[in-house]
Protein backbone atom coordinates (compact mmCIF):
# COMPACT_ATOMS: atom_id res chain seq x y z
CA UNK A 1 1.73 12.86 5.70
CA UNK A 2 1.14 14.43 2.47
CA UNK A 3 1.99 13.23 -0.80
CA UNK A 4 2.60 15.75 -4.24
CA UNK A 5 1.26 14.57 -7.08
CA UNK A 6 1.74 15.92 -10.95
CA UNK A 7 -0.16 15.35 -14.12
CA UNK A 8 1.19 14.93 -17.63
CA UNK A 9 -1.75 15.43 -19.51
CA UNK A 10 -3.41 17.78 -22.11
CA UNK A 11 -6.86 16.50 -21.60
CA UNK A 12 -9.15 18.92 -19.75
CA UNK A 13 -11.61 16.55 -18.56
CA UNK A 14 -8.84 13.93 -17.26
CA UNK A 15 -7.21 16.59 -15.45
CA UNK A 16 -10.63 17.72 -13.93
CA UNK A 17 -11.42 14.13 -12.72
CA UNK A 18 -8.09 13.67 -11.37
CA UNK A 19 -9.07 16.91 -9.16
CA UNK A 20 -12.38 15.94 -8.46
CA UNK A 21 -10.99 12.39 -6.96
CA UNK A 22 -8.74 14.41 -4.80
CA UNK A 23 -11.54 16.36 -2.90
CA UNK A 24 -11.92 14.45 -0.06
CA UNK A 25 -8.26 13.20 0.13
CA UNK A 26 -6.42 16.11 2.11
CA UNK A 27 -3.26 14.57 2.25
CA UNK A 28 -2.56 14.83 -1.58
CA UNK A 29 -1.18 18.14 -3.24
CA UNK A 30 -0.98 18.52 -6.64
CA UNK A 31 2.12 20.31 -7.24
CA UNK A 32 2.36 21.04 -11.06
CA UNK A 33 0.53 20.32 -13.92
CA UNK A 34 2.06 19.90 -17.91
CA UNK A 35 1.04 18.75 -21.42
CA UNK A 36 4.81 18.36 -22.54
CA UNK A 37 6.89 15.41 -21.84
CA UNK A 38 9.85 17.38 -21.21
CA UNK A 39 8.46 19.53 -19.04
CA UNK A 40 6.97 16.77 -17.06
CA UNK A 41 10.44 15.29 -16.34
CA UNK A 42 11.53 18.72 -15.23
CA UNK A 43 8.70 18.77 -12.81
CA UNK A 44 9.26 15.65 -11.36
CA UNK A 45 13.09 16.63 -10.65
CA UNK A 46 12.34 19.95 -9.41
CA UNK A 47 8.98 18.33 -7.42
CA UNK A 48 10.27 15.52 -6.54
CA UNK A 49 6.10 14.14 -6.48
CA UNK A 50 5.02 11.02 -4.67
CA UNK A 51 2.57 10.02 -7.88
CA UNK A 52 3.05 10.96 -11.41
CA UNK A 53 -0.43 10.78 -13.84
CA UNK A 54 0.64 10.28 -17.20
CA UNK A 55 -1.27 10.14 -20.47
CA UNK A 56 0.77 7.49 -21.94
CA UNK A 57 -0.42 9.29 -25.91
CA UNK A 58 0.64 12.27 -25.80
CA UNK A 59 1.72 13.45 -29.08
CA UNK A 60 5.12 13.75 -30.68
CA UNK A 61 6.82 10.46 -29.57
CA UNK A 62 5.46 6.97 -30.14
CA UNK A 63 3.36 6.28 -27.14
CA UNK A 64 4.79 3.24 -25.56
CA UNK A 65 7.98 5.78 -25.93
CA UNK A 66 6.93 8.66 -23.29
CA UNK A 67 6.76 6.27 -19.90
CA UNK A 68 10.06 4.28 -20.63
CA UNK A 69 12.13 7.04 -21.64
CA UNK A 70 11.14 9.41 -18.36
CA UNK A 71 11.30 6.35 -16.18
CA UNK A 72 14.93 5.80 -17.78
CA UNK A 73 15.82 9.70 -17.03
CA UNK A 74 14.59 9.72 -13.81
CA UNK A 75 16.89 6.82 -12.96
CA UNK A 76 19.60 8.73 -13.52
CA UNK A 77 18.62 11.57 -11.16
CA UNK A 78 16.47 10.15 -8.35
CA UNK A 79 17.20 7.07 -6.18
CA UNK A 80 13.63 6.66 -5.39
CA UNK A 81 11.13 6.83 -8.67
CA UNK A 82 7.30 8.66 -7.57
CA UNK A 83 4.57 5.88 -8.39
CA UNK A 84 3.34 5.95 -12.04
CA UNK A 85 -0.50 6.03 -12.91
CA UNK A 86 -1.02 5.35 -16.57
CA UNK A 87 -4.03 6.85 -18.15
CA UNK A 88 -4.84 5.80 -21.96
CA UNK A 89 -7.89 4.92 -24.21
CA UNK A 90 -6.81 1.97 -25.04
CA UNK A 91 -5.34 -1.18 -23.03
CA UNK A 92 -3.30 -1.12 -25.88
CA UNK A 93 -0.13 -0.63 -23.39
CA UNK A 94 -1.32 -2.07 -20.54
CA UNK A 95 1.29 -5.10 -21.11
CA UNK A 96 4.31 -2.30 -21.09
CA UNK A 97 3.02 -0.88 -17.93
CA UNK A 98 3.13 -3.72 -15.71
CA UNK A 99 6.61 -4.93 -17.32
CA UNK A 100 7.44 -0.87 -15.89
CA UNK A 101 5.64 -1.95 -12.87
CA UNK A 102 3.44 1.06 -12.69
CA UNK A 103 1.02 1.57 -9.95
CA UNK A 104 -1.95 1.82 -12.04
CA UNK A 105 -2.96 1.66 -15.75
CA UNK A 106 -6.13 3.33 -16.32
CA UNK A 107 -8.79 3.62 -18.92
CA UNK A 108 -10.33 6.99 -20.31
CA UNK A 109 -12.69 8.76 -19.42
CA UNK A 110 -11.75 9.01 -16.31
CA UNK A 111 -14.35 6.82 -13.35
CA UNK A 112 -13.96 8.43 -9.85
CA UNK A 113 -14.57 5.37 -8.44
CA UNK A 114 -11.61 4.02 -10.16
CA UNK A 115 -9.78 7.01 -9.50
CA UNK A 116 -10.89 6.72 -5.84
CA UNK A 117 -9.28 3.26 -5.58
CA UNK A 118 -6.06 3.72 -7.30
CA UNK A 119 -5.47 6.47 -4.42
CA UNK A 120 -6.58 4.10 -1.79
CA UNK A 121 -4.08 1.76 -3.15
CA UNK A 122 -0.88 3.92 -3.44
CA UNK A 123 -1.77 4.99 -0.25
CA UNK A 124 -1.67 1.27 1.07
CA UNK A 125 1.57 0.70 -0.57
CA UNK A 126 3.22 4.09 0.95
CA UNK A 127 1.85 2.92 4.45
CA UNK A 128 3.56 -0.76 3.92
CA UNK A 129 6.72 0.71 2.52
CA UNK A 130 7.15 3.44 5.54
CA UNK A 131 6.08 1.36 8.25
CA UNK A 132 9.15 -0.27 9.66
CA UNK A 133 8.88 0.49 13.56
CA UNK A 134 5.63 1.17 15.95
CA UNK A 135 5.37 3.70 18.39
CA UNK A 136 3.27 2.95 21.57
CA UNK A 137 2.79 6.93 23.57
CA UNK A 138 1.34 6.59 27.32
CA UNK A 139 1.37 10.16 28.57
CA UNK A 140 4.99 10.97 28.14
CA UNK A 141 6.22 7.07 27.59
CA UNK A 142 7.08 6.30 23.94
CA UNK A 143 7.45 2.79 23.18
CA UNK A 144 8.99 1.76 20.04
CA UNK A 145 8.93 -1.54 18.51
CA UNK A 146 10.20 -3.43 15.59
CA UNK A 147 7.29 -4.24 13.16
CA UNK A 148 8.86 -7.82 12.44
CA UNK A 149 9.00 -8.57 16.05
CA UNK A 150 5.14 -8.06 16.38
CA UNK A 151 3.53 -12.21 16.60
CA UNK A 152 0.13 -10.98 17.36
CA UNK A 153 -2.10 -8.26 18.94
CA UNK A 154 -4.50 -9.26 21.19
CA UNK A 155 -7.43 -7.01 22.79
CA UNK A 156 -8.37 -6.91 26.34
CA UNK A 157 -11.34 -4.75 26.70
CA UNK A 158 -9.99 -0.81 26.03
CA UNK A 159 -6.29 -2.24 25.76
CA UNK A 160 -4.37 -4.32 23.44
CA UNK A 161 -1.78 -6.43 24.62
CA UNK A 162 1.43 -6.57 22.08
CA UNK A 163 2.90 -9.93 21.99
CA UNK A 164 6.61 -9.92 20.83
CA UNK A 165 8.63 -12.92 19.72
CA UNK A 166 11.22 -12.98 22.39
CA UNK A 167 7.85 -13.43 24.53
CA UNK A 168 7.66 -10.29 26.42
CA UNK A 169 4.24 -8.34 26.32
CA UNK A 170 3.86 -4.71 25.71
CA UNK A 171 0.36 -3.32 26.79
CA UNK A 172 -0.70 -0.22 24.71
CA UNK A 173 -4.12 1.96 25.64
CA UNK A 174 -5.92 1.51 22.51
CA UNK A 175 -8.67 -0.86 21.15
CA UNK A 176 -7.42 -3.10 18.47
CA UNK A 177 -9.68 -1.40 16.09
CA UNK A 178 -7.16 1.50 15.93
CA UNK A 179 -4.48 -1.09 15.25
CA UNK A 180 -6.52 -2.30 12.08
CA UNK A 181 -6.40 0.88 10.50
CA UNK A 182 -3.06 1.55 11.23
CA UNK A 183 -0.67 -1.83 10.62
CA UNK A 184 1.08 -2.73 7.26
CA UNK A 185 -0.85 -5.15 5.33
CA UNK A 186 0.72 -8.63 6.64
CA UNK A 187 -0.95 -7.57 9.86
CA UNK A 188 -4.36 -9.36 9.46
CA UNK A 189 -7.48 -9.18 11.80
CA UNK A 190 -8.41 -13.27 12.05
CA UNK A 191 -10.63 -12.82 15.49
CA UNK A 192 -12.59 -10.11 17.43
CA UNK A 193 -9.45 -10.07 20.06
CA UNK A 194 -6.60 -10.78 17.20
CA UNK A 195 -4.61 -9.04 14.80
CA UNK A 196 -1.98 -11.40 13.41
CA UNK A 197 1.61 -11.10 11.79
CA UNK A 198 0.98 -13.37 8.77
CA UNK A 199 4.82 -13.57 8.35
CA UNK A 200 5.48 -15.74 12.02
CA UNK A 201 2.61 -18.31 11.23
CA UNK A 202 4.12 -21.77 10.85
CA UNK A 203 0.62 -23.35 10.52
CA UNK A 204 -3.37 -22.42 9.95
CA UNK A 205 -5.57 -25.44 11.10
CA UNK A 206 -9.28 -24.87 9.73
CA UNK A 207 -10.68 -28.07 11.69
CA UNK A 208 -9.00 -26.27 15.25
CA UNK A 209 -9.93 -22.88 13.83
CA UNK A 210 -6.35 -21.71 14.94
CA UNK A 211 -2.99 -20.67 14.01
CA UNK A 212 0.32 -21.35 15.18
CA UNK A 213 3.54 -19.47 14.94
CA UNK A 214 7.69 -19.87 14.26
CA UNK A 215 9.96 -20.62 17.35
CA UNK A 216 7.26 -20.32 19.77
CA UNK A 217 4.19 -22.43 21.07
CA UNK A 218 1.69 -19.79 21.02
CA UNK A 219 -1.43 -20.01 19.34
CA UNK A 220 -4.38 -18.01 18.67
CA UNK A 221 -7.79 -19.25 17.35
CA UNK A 222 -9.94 -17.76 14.43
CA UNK A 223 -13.52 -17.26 14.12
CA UNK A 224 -15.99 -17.87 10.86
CA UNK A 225 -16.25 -14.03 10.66
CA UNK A 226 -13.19 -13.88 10.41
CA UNK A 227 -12.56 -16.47 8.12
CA UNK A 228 -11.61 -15.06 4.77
CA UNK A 229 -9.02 -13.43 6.15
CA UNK A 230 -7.61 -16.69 7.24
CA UNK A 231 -7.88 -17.69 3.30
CA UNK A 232 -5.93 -14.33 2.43
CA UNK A 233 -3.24 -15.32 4.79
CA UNK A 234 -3.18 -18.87 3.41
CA UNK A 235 -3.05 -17.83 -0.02
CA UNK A 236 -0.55 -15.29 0.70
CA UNK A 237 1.72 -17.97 2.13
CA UNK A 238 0.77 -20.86 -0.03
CA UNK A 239 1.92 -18.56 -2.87
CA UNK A 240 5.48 -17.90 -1.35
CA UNK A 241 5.99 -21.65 -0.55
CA UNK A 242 6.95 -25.27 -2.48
CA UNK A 243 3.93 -27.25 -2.10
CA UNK A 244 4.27 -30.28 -1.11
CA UNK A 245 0.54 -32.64 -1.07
């Protein structure tokens, strides 16, 4: 899939990183490029980009002013907003950002690395966010399954066994490596043979090194490699969750 991106910017050099960081991500496309406010909401309507980079100081408006008011246009034009990067030379708005729930508020001059990461993480987001139903292909059988029916993954040498919560089993030719890559992020490797839904576990039990899961009494063990993820999922669920000690 390819995603447009745009730049509201009149800094050469920020525009050049932004570039740079794109070189060895072919699935982005920058689609227009403006040092006007204005003009950047026009692109964005006639673009209609996945991710927006915008200098939150440009001049002629009060710079906490330029974000909020295209943010507030754009809601009355789009249904679905493009993902905001922030770039500034000061954290001096980072606090208005995250109230505008940007993706990303960034600090110049521009780091690749940083740049790198922010693109590793909308891509993350666009994965989780399109990634509703799986489809399994065997020669001309395609398999498709709900994501939230998915308990667990398990790998049997060059296959991967697809364990659903009504029970049944659906057996798909790939390693569970290609799965790891692949799944939203509340899919969590916890084993060398298992990939976990982190939202069916009913319990994690560190001195049995296993979990268990809602409605069912499957469980699946964990390793000490594996460990920190374990901690991730625990955290993750610990932090949606009354707790009770």
């Amino acid at each position: 899939m390819e995603y447009p991106y745009i730049i509201i910017d009149n800094d050469p050099q920020a525009i050049e990183a932004i570039h740079l960081s794109m070189e060895k991500q072919h699935n982005f496309a920058c689609v227009g490029i403006t040092s006007n406010e204005e003009n950047g909401l026009d692109l964005i309507l006639e673009r209609r980009p996945s991710l927006v980079f915008i200098n939150i100081e440009l001049p002629g408006k009060q710079c906490n002013k330029i974000l909020f008011s295209i943010m507030g246009e754009m809601k009355n034009y789009l249904d679905t907003l493009p993902e905001f990067v922030v770039l500034a030379k000061t954290s001096e708005y980072a606090i208005d950002g995250i109230r505008n729930n940007v993706l990303d508020y960034i600090l110049k001059p521009l780091d690749l690395r940083t740049l790198r990461r922010c693109l590793l993480r909308f891509q993350k987001k666009a994965a989780d966010q399109l990634v509703s139903t799986l489809c399994f292909k065997s020669y001309g059988d395609y398999k498709f399954i709900q994501a939230e029916d998915v308990l667990y993954l398990k790998a049997d040498n060059n296959t991967t066994d697809i364990v659903l919560s009504d029970e049944k089993v659906v057996r798909a030719f790939k390693t569970l490596k290609a799965f790891q890559d692949a799944l939203p992020s509340n899919f969590m490797r916890i084993h060398n043979s298992y990939i976990v839904n982190m939202d069916h576990i009913s319990r994690i039990h560190f001195g049995k090194s296993k979990c268990t899961f809602k409605n069912t009494s499957d469980w699946v063990p964990f390793s000490k490699s594996y460990r920190g993820n374990v901690e991730i999922i625990r955290d993750s669920l610990s932090n949606r969750s009354l707790m009770i000690v």
